[in-house]
C-alpha atoms as a PDB file:
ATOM      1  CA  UNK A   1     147.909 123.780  74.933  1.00  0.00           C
ATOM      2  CA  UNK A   2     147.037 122.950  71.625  1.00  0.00           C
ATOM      3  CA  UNK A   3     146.120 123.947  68.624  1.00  0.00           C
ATOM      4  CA  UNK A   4     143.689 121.416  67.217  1.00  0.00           C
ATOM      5  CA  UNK A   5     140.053 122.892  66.966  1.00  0.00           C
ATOM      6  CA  UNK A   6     137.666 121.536  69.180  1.00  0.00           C
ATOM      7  CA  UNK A   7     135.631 118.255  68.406  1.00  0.00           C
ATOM      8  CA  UNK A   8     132.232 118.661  66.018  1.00  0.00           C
ATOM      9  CA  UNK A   9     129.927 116.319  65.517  1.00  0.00           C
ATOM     10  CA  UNK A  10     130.528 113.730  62.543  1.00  0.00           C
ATOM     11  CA  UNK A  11     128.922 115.462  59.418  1.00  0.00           C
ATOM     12  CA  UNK A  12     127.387 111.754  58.417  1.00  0.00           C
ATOM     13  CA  UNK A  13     125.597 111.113  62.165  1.00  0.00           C
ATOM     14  CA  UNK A  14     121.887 111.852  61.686  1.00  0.00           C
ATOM     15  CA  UNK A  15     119.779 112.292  64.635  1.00  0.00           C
ATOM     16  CA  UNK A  16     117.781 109.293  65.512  1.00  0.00           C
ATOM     17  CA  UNK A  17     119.734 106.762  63.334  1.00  0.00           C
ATOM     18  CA  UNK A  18     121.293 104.906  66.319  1.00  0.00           C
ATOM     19  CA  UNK A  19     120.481 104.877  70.467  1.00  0.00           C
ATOM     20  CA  UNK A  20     122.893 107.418  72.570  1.00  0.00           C
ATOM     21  CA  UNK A  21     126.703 105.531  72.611  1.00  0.00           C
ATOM     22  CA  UNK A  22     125.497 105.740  76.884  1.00  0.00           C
ATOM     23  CA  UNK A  23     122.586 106.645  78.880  1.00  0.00           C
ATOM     24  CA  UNK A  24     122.559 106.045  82.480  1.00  0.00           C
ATOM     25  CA  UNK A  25     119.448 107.115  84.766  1.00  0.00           C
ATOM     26  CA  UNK A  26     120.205 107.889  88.731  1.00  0.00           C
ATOM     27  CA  UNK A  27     123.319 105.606  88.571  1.00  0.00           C
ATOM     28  CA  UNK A  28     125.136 105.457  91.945  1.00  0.00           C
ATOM     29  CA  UNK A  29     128.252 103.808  93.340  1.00  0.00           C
ATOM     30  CA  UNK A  30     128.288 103.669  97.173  1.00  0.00           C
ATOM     31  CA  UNK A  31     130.601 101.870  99.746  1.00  0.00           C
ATOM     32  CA  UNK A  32     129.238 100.416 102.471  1.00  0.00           C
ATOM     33  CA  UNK A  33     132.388 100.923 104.260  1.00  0.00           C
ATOM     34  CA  UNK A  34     132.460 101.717 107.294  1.00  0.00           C
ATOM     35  CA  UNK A  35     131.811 104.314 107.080  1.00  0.00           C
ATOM     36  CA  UNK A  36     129.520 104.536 104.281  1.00  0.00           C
ATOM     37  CA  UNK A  37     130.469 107.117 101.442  1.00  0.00           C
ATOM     38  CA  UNK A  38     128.870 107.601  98.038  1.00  0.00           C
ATOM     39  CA  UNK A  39     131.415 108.162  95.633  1.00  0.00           C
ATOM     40  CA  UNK A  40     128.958 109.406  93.006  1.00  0.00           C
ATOM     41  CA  UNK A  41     125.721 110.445  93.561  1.00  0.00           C
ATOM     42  CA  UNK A  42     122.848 109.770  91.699  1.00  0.00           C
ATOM     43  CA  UNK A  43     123.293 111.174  87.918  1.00  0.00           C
ATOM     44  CA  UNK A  44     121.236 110.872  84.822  1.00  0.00           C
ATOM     45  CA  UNK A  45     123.146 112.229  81.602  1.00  0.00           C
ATOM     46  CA  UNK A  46     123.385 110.292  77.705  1.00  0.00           C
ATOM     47  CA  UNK A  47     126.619 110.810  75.663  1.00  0.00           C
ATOM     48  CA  UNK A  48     125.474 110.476  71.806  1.00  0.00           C
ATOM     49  CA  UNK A  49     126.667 108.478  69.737  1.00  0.00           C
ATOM     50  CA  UNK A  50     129.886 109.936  67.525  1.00  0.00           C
ATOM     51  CA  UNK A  51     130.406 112.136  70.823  1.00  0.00           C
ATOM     52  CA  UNK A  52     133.900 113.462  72.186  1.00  0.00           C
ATOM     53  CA  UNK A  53     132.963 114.242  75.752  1.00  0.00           C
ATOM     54  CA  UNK A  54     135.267 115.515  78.637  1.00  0.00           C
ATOM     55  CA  UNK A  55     134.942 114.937  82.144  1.00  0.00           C
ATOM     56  CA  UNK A  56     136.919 117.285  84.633  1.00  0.00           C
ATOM     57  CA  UNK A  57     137.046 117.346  88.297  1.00  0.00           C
ATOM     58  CA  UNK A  58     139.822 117.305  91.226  1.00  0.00           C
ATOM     59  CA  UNK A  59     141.304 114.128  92.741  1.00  0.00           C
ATOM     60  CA  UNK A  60     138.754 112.545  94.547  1.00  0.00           C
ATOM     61  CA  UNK A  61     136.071 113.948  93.097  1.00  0.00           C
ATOM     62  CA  UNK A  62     134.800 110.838  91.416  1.00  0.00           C
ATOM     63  CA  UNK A  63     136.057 110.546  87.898  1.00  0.00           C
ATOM     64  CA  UNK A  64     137.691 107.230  88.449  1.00  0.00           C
ATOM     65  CA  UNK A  65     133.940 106.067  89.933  1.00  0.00           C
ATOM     66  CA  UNK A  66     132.164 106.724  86.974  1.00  0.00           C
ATOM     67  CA  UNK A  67     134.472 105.494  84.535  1.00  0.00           C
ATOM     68  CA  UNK A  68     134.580 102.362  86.288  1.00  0.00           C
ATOM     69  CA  UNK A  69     131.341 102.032  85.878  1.00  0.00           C
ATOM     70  CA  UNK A  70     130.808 103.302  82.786  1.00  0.00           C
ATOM     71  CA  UNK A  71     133.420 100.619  81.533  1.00  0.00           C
ATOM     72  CA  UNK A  72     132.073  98.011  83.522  1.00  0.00           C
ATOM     73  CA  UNK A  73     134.902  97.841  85.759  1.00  0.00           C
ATOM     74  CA  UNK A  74     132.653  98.011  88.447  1.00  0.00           C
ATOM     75  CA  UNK A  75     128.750  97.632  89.516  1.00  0.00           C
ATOM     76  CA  UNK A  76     126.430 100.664  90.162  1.00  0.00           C
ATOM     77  CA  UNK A  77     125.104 100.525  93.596  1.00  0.00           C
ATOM     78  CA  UNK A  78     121.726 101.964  91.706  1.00  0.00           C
ATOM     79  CA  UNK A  79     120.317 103.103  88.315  1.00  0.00           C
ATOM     80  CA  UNK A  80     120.463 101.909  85.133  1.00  0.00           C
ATOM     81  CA  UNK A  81     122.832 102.007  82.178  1.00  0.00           C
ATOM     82  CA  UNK A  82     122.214 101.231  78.506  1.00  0.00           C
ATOM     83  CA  UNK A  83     125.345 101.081  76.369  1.00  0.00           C
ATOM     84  CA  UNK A  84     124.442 101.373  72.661  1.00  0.00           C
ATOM     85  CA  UNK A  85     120.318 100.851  73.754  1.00  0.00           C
ATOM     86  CA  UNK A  86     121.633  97.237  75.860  1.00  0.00           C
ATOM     87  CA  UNK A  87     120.723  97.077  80.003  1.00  0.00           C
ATOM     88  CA  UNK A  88     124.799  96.770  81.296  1.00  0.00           C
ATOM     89  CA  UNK A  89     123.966  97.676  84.493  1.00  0.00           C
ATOM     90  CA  UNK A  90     123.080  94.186  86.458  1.00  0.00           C
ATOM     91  CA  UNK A  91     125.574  91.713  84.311  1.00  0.00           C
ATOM     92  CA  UNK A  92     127.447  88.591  85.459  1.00  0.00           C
ATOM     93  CA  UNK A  93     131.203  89.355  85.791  1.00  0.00           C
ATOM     94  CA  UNK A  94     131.524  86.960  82.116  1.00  0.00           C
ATOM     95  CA  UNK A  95     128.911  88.866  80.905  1.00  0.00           C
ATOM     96  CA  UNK A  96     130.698  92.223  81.533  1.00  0.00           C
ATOM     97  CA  UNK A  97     133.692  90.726  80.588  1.00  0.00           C
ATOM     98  CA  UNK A  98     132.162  89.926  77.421  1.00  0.00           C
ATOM     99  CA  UNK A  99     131.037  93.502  76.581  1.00  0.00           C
ATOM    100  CA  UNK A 100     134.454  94.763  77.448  1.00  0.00           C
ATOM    101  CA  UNK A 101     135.498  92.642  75.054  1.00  0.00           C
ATOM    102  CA  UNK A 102     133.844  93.059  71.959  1.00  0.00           C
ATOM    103  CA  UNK A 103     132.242  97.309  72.764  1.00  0.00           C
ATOM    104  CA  UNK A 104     134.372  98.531  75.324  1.00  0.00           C
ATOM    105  CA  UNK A 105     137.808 100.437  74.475  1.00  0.00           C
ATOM    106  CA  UNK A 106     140.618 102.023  77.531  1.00  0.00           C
ATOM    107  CA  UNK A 107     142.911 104.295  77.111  1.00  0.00           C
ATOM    108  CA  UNK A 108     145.290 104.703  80.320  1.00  0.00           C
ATOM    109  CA  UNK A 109     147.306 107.288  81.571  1.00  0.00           C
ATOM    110  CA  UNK A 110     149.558 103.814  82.393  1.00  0.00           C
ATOM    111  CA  UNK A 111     149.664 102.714  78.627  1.00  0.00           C
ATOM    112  CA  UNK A 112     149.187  99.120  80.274  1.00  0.00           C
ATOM    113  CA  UNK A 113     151.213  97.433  77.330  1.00  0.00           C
ATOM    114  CA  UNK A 114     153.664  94.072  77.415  1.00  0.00           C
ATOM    115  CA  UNK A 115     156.638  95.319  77.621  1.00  0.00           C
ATOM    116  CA  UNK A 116     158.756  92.546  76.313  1.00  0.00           C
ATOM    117  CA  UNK A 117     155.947  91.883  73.105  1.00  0.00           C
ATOM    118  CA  UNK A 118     156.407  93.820  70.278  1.00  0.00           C
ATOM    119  CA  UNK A 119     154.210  96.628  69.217  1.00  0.00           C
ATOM    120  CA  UNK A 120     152.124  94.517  66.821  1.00  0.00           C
ATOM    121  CA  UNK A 121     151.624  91.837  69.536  1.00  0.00           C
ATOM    122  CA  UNK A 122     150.766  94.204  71.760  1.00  0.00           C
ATOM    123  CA  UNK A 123     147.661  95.535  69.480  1.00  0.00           C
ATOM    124  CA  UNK A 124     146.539  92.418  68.159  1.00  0.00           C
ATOM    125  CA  UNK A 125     145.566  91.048  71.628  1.00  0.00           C
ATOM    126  CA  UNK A 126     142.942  93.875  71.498  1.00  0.00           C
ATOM    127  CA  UNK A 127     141.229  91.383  69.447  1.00  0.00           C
ATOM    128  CA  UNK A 128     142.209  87.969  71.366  1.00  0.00           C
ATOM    129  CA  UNK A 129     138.999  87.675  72.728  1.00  0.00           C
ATOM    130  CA  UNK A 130     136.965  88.095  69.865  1.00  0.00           C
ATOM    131  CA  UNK A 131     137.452  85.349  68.154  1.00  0.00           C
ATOM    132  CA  UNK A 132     139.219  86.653  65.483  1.00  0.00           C
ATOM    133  CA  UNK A 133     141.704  84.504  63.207  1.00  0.00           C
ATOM    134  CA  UNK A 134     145.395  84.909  63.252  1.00  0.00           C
ATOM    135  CA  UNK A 135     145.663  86.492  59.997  1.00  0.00           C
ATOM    136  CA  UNK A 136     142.841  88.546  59.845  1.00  0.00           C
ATOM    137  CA  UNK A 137     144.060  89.684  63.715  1.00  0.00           C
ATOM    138  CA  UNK A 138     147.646  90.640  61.918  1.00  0.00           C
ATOM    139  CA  UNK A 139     146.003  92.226  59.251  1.00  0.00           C
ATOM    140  CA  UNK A 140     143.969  94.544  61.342  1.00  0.00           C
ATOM    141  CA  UNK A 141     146.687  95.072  64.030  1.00  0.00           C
ATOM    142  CA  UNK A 142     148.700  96.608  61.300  1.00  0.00           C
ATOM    143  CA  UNK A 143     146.170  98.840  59.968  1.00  0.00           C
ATOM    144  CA  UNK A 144     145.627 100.495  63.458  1.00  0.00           C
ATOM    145  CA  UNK A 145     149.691 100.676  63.644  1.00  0.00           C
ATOM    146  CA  UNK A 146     149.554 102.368  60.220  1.00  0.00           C
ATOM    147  CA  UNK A 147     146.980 104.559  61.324  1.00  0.00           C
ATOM    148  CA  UNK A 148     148.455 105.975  64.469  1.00  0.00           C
ATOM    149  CA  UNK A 149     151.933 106.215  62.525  1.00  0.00           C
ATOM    150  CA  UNK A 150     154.365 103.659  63.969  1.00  0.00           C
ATOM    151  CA  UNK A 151     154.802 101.527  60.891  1.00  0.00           C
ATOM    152  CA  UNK A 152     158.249 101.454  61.408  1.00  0.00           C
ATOM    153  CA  UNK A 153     158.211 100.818  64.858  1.00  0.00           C
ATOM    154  CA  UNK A 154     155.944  97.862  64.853  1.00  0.00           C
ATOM    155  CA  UNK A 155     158.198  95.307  65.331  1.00  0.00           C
ATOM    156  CA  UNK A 156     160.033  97.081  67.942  1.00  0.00           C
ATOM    157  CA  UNK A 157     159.411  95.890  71.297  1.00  0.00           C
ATOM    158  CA  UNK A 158     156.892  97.993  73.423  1.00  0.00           C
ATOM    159  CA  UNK A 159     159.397  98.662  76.464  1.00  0.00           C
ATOM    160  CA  UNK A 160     162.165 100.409  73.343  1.00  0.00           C
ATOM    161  CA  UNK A 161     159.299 102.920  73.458  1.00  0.00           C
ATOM    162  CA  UNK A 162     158.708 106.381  74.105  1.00  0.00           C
ATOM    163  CA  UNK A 163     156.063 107.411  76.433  1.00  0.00           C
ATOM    164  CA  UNK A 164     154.200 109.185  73.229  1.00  0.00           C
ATOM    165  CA  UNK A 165     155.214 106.181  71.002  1.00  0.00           C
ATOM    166  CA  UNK A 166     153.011 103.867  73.840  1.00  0.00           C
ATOM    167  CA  UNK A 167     150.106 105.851  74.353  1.00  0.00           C
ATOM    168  CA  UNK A 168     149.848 105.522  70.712  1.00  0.00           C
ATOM    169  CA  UNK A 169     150.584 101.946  70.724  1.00  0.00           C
ATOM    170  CA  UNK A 170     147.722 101.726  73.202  1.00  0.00           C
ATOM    171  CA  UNK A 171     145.221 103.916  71.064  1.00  0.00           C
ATOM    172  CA  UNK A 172     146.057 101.653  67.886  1.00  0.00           C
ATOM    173  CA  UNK A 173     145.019  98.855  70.261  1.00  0.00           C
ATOM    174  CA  UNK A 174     141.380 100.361  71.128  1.00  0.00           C
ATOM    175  CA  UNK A 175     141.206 101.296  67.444  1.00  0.00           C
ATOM    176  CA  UNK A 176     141.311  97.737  66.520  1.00  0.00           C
ATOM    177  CA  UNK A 177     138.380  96.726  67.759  1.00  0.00           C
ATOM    178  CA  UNK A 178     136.656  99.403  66.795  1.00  0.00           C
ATOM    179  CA  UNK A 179     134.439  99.754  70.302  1.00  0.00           C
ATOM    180  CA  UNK A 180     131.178 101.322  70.774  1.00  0.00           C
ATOM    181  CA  UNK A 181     132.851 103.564  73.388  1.00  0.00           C
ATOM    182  CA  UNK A 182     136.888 104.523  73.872  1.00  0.00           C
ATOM    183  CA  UNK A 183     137.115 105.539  77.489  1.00  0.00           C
ATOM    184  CA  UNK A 184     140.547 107.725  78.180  1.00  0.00           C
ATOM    185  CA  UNK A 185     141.553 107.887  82.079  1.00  0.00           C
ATOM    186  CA  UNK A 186     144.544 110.863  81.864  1.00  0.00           C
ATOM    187  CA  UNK A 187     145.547 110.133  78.727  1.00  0.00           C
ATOM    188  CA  UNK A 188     148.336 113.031  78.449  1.00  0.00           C
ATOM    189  CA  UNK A 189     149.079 113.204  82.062  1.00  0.00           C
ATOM    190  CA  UNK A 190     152.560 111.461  81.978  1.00  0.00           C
ATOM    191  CA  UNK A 191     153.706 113.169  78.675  1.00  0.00           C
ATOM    192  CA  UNK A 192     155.190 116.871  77.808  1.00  0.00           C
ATOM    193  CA  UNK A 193     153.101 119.249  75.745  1.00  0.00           C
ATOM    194  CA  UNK A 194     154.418 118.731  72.326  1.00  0.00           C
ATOM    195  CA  UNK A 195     154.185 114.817  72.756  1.00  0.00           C
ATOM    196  CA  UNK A 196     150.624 115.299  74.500  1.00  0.00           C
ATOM    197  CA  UNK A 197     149.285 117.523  71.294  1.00  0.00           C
ATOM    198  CA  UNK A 198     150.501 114.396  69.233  1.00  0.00           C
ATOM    199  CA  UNK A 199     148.138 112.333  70.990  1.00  0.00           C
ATOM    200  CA  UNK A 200     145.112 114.286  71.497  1.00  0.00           C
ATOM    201  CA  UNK A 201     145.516 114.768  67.729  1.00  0.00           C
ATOM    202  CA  UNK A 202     145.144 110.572  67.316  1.00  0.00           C
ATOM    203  CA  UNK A 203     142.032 110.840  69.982  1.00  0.00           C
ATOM    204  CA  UNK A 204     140.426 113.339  67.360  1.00  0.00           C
ATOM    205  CA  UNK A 205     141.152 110.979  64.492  1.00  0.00           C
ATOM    206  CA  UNK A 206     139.282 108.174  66.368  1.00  0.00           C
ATOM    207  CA  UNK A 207     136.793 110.508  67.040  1.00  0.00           C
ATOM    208  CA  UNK A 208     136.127 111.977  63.054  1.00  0.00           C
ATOM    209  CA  UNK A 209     136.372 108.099  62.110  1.00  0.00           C
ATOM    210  CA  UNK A 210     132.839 108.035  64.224  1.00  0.00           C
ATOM    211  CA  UNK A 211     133.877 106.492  67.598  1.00  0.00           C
ATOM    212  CA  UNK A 212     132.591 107.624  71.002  1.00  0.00           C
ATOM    213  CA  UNK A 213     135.151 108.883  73.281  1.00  0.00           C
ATOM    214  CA  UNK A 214     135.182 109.900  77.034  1.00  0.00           C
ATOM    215  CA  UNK A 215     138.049 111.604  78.665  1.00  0.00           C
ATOM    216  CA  UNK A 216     138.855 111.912  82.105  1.00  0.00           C
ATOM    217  CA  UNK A 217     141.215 114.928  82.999  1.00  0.00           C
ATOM    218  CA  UNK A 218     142.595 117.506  84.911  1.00  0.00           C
ATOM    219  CA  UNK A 219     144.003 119.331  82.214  1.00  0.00           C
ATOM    220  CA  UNK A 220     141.377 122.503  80.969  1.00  0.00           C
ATOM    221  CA  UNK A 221     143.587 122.110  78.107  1.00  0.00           C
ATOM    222  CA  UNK A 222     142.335 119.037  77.094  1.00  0.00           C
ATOM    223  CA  UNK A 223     138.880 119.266  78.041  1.00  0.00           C
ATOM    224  CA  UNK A 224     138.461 122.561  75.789  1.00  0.00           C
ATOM    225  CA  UNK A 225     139.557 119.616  72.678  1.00  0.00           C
ATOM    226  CA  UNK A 226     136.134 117.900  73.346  1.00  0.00           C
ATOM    227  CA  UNK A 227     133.050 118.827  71.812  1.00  0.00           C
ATOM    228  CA  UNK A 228     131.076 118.831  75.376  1.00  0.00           C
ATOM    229  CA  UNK A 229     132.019 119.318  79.011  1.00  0.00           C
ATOM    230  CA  UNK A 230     130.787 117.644  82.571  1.00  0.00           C
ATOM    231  CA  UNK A 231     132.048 118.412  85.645  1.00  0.00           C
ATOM    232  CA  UNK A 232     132.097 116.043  89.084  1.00  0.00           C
ATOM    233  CA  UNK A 233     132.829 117.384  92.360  1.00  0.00           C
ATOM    234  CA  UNK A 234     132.467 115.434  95.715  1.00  0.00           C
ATOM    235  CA  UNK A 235     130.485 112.997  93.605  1.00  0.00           C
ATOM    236  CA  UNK A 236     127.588 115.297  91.635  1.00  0.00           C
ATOM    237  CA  UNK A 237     128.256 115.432  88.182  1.00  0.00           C
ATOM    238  CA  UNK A 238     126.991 118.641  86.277  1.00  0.00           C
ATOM    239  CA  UNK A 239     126.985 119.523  82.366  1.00  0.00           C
ATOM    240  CA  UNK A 240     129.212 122.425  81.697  1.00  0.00           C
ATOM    241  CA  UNK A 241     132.620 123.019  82.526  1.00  0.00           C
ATOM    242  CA  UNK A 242     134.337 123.637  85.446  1.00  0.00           C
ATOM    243  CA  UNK A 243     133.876 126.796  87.041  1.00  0.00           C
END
């Protein structure tokens, strides 16, 4: 589909210098329904930090499960998770709201953008919640624009957009904040090819500027892009590809 290489390691992460980006240890989601159904079953797996990982698997499977969780969308039913070497698994709803916040980037098939705010508005709220002063939120905002390449669109309101033009829009968003993980949920699935290669290319520039990234697909095409594979099916997640 594409014909970026896939994703290395970052030559300047040594083994050992940080914890894993996210280790999780029998972590579980099930509904109590009726009738009860686990939508992911017990799975113990860490993603390093400086990682590009994929995650594949048909509708249903249990991709939207565990990124929930992993992103704090949602509580584990069991197990733990450590995100950057901190216990996220049993947090208030402020207190995951707080993590989201500051160490937790999305990426959504959706884009999930103001339409009626302009471009720059739209990525400086990535840092709303942080505290951060007007000017130094402007400054930033405009670095991540730069970065992504819609300088000259960053004072053009989001909705004047094209669907690649937003998906970048959103990436420049996460990029602001500069999270310990970037969690993509069908990042490409709305665009065409060409626009699609244009964005996995700004998913390996996050990821060669040393952030953590996680992407949910269906596409093989994009899952060959990341540097490591896992698989769910009917809610058992497996290291590899899909077979």
């Amino acid at each position: 589909m594409t014909t970026t290489e896939p994703a290395d390691e970052p030559a300047d992460t040594e083994p050992g210098d940080t914890p894993p980006a996210v280790a999780v240890d029998g972590l579980t989601k099930t509904f109590t329904g009726p009738p009860q159904l686990t939508a992911l079953h017990p799975c113990t797996f860490t993603i390093g930090a400086g990682e590009f990982v994929a995650v594949t698997g048909p509708s249903g499977s249990g991709k939207t499960t565990l990124l929930s969780l992993l992103g704090l969308l949602d509580v584990p039913t069991a197990g733990s998770y450590l995100l950057a070497g901190d216990d996220v698994a049993n947090l208030s709803d402020n207190e995951r709201a707080a993590v989201r916040a500051h160490h937790i980037g999305f990426v959504f098939q959706a884009f999930h953008l103001i339409g009626h705010r302009s471009v720059t508005d739209n990525v400086e709220l990535g840092l709303l919640y942080q505290g951060t002063s007007r000017a130094e939120r402007l400054e930033l905002a405009h670095q991540a624009i730069d970065h992504v390449g819609l300088t000259s669109r960053a004072d053009a309101r989001c909705s004047q957009l094209s669907g690649g033009e937003k998906q970048r829009v959103a990436i420049a968003r996460t990029l602001v904040r500069r999270p310990t993980l970037v969690l993509c949920d069908e990042p490409t699935g709305n665009l065409d090819s060409a626009t699609a290669d244009t964005v996995l290319d700004q998913l390996h520039q996050l990821h060669h500027a040393g952030l953590t990234i996680m992407v949910i697909t269906h596409d093989p095409g994009v899952a060959a892009q990341a540097g490591r594979n896992l698989t769910i099916h009917d809610g058992h997640l497996t290291e590899g590809p899909a077979r």
